[in-house]
N, C-alpha and C. Protein backbone atom coordinates (compact mmCIF):
# COMPACT_ATOMS: atom_id res chain seq x y z
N UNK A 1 -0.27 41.77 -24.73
CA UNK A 1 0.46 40.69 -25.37
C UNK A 1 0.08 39.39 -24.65
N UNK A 2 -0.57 38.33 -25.24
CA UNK A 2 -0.32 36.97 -24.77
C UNK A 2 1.04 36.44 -24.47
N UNK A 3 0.65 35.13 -23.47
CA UNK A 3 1.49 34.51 -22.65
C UNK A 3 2.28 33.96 -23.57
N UNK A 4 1.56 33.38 -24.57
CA UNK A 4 2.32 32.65 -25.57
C UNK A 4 3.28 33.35 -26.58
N UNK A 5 2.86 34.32 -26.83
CA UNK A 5 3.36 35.34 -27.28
C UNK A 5 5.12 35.86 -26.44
N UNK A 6 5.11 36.01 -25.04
CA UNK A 6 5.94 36.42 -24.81
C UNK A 6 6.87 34.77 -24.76
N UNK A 7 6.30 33.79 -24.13
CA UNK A 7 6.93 32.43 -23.99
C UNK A 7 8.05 32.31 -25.50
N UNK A 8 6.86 32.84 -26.50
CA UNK A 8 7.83 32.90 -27.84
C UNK A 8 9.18 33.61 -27.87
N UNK A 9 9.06 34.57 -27.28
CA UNK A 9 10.28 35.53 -27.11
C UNK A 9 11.67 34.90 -26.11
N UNK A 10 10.88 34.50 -25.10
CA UNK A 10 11.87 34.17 -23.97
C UNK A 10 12.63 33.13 -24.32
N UNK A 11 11.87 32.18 -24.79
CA UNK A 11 12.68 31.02 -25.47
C UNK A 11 13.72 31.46 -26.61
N UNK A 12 13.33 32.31 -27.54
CA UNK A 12 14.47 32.74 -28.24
C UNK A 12 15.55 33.49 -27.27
N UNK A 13 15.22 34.23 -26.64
CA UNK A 13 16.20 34.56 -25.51
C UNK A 13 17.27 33.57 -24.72
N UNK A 14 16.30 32.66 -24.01
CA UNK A 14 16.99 31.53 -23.97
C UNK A 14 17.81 30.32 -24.80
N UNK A 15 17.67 30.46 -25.76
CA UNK A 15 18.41 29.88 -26.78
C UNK A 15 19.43 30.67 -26.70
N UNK A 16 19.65 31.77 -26.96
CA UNK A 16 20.76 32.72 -27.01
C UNK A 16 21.62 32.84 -25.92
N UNK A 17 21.10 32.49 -24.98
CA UNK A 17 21.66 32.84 -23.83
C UNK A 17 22.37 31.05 -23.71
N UNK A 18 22.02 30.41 -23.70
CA UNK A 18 22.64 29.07 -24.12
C UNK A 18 23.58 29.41 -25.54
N UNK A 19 23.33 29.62 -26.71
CA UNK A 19 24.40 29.60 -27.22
C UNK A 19 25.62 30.31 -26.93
N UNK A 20 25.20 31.36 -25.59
CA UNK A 20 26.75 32.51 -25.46
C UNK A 20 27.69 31.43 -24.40
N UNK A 21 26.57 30.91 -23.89
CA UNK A 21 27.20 29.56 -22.75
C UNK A 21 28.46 28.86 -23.89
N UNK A 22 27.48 27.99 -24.75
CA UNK A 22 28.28 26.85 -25.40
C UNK A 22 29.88 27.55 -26.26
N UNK A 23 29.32 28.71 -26.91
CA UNK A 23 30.05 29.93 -27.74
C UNK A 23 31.48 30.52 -26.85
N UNK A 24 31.88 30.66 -25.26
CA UNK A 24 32.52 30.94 -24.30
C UNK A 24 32.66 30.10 -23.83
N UNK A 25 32.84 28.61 -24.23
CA UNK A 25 33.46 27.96 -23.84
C UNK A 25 33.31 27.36 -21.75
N UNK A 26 31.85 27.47 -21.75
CA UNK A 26 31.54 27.15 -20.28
C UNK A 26 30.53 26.57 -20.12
N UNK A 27 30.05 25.46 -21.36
CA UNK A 27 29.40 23.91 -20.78
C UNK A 27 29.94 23.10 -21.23
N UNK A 28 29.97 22.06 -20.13
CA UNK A 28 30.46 21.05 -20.05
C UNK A 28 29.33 19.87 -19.90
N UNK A 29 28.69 19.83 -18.57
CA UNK A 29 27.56 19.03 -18.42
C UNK A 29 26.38 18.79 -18.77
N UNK A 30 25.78 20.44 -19.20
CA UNK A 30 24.39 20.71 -19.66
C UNK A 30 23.81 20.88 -18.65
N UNK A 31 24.18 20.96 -17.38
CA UNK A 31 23.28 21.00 -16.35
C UNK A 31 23.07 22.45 -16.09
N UNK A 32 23.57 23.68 -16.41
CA UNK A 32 23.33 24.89 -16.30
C UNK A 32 22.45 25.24 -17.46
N UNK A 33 22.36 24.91 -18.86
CA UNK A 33 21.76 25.06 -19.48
C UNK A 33 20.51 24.72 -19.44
N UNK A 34 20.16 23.12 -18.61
CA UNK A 34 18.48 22.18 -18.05
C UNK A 34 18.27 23.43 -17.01
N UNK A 35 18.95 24.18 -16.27
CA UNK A 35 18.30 25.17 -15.36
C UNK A 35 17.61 26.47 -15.71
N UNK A 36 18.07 26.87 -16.92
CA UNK A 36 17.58 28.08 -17.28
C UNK A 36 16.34 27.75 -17.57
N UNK A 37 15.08 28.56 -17.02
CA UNK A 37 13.85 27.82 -17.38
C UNK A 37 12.61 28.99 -17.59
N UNK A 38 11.82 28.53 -18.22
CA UNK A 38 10.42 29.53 -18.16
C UNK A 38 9.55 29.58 -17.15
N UNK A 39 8.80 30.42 -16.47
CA UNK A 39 8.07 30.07 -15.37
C UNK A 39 6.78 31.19 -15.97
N UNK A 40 5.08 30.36 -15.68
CA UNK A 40 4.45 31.04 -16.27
C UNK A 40 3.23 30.69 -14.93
N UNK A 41 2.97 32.23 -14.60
CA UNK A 41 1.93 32.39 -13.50
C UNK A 41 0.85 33.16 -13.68
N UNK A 42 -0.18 32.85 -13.98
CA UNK A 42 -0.94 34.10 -14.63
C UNK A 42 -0.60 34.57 -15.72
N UNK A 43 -0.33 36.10 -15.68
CA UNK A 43 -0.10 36.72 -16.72
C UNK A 43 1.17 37.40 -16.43
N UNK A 44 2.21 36.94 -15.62
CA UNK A 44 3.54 36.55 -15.30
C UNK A 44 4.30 35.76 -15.85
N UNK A 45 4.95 35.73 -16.48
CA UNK A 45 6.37 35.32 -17.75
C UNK A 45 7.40 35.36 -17.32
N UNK A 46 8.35 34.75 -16.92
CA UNK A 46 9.57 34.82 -16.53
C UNK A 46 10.69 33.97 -17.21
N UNK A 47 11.79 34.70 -17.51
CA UNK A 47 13.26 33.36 -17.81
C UNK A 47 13.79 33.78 -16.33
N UNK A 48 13.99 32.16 -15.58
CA UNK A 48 14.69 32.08 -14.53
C UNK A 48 16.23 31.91 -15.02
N UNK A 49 16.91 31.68 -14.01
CA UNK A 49 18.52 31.64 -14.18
C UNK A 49 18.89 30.37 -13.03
N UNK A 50 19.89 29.62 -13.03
CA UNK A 50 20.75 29.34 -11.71
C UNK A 50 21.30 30.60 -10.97
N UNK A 51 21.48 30.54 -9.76
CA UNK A 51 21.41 31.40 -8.90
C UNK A 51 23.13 32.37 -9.25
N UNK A 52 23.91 31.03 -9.61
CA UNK A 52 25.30 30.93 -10.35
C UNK A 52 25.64 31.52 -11.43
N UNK A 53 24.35 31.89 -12.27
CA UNK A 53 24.84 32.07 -13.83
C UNK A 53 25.87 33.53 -13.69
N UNK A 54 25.34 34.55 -13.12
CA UNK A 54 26.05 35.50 -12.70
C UNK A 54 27.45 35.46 -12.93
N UNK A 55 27.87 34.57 -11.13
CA UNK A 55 29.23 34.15 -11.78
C UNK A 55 30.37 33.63 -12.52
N UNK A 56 29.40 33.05 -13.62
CA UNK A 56 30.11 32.90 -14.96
C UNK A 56 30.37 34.10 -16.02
N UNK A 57 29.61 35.06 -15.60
CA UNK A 57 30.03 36.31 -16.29
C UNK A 57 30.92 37.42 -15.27
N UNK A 58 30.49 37.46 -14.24
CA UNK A 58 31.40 38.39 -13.40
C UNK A 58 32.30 37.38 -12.32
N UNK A 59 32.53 36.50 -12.19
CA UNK A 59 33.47 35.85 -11.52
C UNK A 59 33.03 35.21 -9.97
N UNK A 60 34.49 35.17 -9.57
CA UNK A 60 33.70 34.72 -7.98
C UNK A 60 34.65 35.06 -7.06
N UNK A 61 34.43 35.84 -5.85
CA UNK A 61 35.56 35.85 -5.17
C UNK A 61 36.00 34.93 -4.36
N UNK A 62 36.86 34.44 -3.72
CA UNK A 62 37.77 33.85 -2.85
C UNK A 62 36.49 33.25 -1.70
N UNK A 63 36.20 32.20 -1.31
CA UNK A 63 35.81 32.00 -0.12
C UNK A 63 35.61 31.92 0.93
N UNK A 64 34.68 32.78 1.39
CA UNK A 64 34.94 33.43 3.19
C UNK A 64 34.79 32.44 4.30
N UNK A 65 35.21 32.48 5.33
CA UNK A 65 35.80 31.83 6.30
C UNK A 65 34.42 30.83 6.77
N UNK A 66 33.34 31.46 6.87
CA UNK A 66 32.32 30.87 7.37
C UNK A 66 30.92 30.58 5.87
N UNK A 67 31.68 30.43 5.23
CA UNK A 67 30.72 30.47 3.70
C UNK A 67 29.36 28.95 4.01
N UNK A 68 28.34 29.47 3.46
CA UNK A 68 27.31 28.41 3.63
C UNK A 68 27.74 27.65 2.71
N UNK A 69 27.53 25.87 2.37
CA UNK A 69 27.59 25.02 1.82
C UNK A 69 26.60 25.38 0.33
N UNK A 70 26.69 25.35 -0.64
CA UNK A 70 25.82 24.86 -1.60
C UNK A 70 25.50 23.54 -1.67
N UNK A 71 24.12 23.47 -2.37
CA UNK A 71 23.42 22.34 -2.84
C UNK A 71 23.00 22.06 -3.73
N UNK A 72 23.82 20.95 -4.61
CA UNK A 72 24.94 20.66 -4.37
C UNK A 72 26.22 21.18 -3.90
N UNK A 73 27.05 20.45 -2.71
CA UNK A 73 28.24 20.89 -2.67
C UNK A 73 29.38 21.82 -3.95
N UNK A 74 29.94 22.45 -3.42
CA UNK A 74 30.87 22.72 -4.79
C UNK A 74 31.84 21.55 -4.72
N UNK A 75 32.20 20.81 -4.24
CA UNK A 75 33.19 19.64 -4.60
C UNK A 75 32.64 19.01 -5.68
N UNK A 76 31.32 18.47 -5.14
CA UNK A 76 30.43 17.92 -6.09
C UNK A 76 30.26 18.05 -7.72
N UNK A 77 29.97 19.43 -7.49
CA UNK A 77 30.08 19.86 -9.02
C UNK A 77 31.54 20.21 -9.25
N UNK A 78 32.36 20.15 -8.85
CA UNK A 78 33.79 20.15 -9.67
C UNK A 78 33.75 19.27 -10.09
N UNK A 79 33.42 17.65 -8.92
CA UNK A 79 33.77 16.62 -9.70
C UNK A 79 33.22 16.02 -10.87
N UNK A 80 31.85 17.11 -10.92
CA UNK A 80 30.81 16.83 -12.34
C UNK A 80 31.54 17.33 -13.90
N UNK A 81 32.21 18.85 -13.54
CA UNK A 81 32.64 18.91 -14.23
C UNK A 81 33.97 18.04 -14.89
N UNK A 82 34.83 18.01 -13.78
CA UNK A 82 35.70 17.05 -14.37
C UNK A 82 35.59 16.02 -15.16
N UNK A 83 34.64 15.34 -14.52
CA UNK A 83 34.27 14.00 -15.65
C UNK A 83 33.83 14.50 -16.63
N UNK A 84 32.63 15.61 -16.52
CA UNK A 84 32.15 15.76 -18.40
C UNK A 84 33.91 15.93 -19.09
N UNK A 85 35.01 16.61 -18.22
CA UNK A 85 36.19 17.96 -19.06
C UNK A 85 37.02 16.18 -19.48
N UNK A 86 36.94 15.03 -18.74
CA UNK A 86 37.88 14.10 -18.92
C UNK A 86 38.86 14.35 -17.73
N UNK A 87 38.74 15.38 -16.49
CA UNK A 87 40.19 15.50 -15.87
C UNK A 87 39.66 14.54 -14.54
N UNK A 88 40.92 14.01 -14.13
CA UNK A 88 40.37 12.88 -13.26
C UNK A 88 40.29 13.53 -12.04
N UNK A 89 39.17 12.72 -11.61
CA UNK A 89 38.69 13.10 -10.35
C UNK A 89 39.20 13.48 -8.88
N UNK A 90 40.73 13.03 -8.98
CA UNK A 90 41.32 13.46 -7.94
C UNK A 90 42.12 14.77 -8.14
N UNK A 91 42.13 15.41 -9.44
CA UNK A 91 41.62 16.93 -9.48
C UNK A 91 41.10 18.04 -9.08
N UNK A 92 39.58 17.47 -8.88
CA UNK A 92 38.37 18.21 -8.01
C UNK A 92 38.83 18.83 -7.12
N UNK A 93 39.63 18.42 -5.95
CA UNK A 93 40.02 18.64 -4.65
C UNK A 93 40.41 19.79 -4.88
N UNK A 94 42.03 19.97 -5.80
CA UNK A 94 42.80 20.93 -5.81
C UNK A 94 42.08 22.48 -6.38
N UNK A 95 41.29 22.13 -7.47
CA UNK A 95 40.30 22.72 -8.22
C UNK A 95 39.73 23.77 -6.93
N UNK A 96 39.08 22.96 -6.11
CA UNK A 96 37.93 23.70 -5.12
C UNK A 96 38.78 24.48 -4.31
N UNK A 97 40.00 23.72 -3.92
CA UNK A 97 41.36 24.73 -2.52
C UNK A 97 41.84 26.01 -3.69
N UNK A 98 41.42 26.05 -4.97
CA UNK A 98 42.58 27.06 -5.38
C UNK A 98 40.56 28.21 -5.91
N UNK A 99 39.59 27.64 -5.73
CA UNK A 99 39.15 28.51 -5.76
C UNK A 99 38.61 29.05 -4.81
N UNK A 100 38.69 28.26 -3.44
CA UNK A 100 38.37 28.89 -2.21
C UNK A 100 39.19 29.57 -1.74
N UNK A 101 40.81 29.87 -2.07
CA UNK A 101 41.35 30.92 -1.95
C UNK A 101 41.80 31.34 -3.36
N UNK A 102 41.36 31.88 -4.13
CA UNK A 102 41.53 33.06 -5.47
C UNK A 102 40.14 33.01 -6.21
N UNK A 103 39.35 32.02 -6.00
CA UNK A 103 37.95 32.86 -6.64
C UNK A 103 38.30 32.47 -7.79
N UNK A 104 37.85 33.05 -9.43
CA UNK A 104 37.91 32.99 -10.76
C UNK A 104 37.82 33.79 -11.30
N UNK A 105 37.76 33.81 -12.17
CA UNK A 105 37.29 35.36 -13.62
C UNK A 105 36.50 34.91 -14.39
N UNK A 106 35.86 35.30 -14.27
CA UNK A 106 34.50 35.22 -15.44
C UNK A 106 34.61 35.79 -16.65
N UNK A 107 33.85 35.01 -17.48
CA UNK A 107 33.80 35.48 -18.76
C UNK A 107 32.65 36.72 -19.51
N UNK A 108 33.18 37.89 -19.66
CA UNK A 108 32.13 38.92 -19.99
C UNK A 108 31.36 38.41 -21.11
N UNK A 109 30.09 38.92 -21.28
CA UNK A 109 29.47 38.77 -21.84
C UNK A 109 28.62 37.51 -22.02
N UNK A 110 28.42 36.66 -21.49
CA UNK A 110 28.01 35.86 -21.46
C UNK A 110 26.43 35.72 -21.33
N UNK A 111 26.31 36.57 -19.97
CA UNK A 111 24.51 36.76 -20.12
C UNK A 111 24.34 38.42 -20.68
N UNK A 112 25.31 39.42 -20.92
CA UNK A 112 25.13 40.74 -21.11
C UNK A 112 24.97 40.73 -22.09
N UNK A 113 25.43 39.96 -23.30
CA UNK A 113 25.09 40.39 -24.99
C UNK A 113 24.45 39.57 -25.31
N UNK A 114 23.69 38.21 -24.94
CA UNK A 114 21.94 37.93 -25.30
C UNK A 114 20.90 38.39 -24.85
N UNK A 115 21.63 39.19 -23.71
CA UNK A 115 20.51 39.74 -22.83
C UNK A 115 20.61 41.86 -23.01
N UNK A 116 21.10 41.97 -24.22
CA UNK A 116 21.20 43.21 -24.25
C UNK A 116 20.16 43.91 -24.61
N UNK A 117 20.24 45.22 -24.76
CA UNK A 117 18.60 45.87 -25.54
C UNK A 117 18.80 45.58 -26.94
N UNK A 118 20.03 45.39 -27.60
CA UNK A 118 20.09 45.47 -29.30
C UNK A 118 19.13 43.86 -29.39
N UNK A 119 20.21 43.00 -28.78
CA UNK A 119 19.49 41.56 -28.93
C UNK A 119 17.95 41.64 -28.66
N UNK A 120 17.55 42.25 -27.34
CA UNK A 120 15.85 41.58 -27.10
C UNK A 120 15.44 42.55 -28.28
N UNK A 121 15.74 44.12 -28.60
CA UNK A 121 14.87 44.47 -29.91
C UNK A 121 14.54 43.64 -31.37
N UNK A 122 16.06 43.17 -31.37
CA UNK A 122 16.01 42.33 -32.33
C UNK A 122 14.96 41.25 -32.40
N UNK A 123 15.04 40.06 -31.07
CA UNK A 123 14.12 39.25 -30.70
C UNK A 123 12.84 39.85 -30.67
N UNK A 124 12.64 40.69 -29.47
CA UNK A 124 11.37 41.88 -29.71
C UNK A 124 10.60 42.07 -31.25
N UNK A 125 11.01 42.43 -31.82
CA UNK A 125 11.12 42.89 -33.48
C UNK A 125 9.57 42.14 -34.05
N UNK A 126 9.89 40.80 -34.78
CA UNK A 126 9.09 39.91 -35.23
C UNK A 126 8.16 39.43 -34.22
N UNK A 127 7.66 39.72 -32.95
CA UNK A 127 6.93 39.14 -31.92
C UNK A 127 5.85 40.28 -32.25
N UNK A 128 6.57 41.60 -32.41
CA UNK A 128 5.69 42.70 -32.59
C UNK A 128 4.81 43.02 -33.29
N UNK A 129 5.36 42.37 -34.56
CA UNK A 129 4.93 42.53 -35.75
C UNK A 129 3.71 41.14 -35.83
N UNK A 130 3.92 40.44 -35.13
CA UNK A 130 2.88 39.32 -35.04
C UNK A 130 1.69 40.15 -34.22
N UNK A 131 1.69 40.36 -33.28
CA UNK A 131 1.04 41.20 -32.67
C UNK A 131 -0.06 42.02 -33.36
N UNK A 132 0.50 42.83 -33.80
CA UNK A 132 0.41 43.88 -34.58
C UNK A 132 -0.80 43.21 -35.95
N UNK A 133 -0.04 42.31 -36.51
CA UNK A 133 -0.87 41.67 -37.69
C UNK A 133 -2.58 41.15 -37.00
N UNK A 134 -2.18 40.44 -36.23
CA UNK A 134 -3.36 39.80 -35.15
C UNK A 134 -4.20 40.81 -34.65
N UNK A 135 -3.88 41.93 -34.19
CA UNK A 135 -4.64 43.05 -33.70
C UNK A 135 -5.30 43.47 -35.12
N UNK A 136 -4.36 43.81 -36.00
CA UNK A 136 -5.14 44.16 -37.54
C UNK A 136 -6.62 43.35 -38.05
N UNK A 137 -5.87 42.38 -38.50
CA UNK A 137 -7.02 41.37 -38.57
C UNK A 137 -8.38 41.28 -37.57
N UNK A 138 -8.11 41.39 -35.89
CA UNK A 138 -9.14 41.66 -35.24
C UNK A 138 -9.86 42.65 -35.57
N UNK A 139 -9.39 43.82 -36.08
CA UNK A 139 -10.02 44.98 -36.02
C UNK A 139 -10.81 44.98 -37.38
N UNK A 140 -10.09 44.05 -39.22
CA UNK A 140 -10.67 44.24 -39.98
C UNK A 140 -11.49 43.58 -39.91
N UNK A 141 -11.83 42.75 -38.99
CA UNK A 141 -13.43 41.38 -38.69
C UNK A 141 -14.19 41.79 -37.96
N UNK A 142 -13.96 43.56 -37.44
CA UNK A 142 -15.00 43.78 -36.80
C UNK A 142 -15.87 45.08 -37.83
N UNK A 143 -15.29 44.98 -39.16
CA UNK A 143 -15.77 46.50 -39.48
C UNK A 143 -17.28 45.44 -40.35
């Protein structure tokens, strides 16, 4: 299979995986959505993720005593979100103390049902069949 070929796929993937974002109710900024990205090395294809996306589907626990800083801070991005949500910024604070002790709940499904086997077959499906036609044609231009 060509690169382009799979790039075709992933991007529909990624679309999907952005609409389960927008669909569950967990963008606000667009800045998780500018992260999800293609990476193409050779004959290496990849959809990357934020390191985060995770915990928008399985949650987050409580923050441990000696936790490394993110970069960006998480204050930071509370206070990103807030402004996209409209809640004012002296919000943020309380936001970050109530999830550094209780963590969140995530929303299922979020990357599990664009990223399922029904969905990529589906996606899969018509990539194949391109394939498939292209290989045909090669083969009837060689008889």
């Amino acid at each position: 299979m060509k690169n382009y070929q799979l790039i075709q796929l992933l991007e529909l993937l990624k679309t999907d995986v952005i609409n389960s974002i927008q669909a569950n109710g967990k963008y606000a900024t667009g800045q998780t959505s500018r992260q999800i990205t293609i990476t193409e090395d050779g004959n290496n294809v990849q959809l990357q993720f934020p390191d985060y996306m995770l915990e928008l589907e399985m949650g987050r626990r409580p923050t441990s005593k000696n936790a490394v800083p993110g970069d960006p801070p998480m204050i930071q991005q509370i206070q990103q979100w807030c402004a996209a949500k409209g809640i004012p910024d002296k919000a943020a604070w309380a936001i970050k103390k109530s999830i550094d002790k209780k963590g969140y709940v995530g929303k299922q499904g979020i990357l599990t049902e664009p990223l399922s086997n029904e969905n990529i077959n589906l996606r899969l499906n018509p990539v194949l069949e391109n394939i498939a036609s292209v290989i045909c044609e090669e083969l009837l231009g060689l008889i």
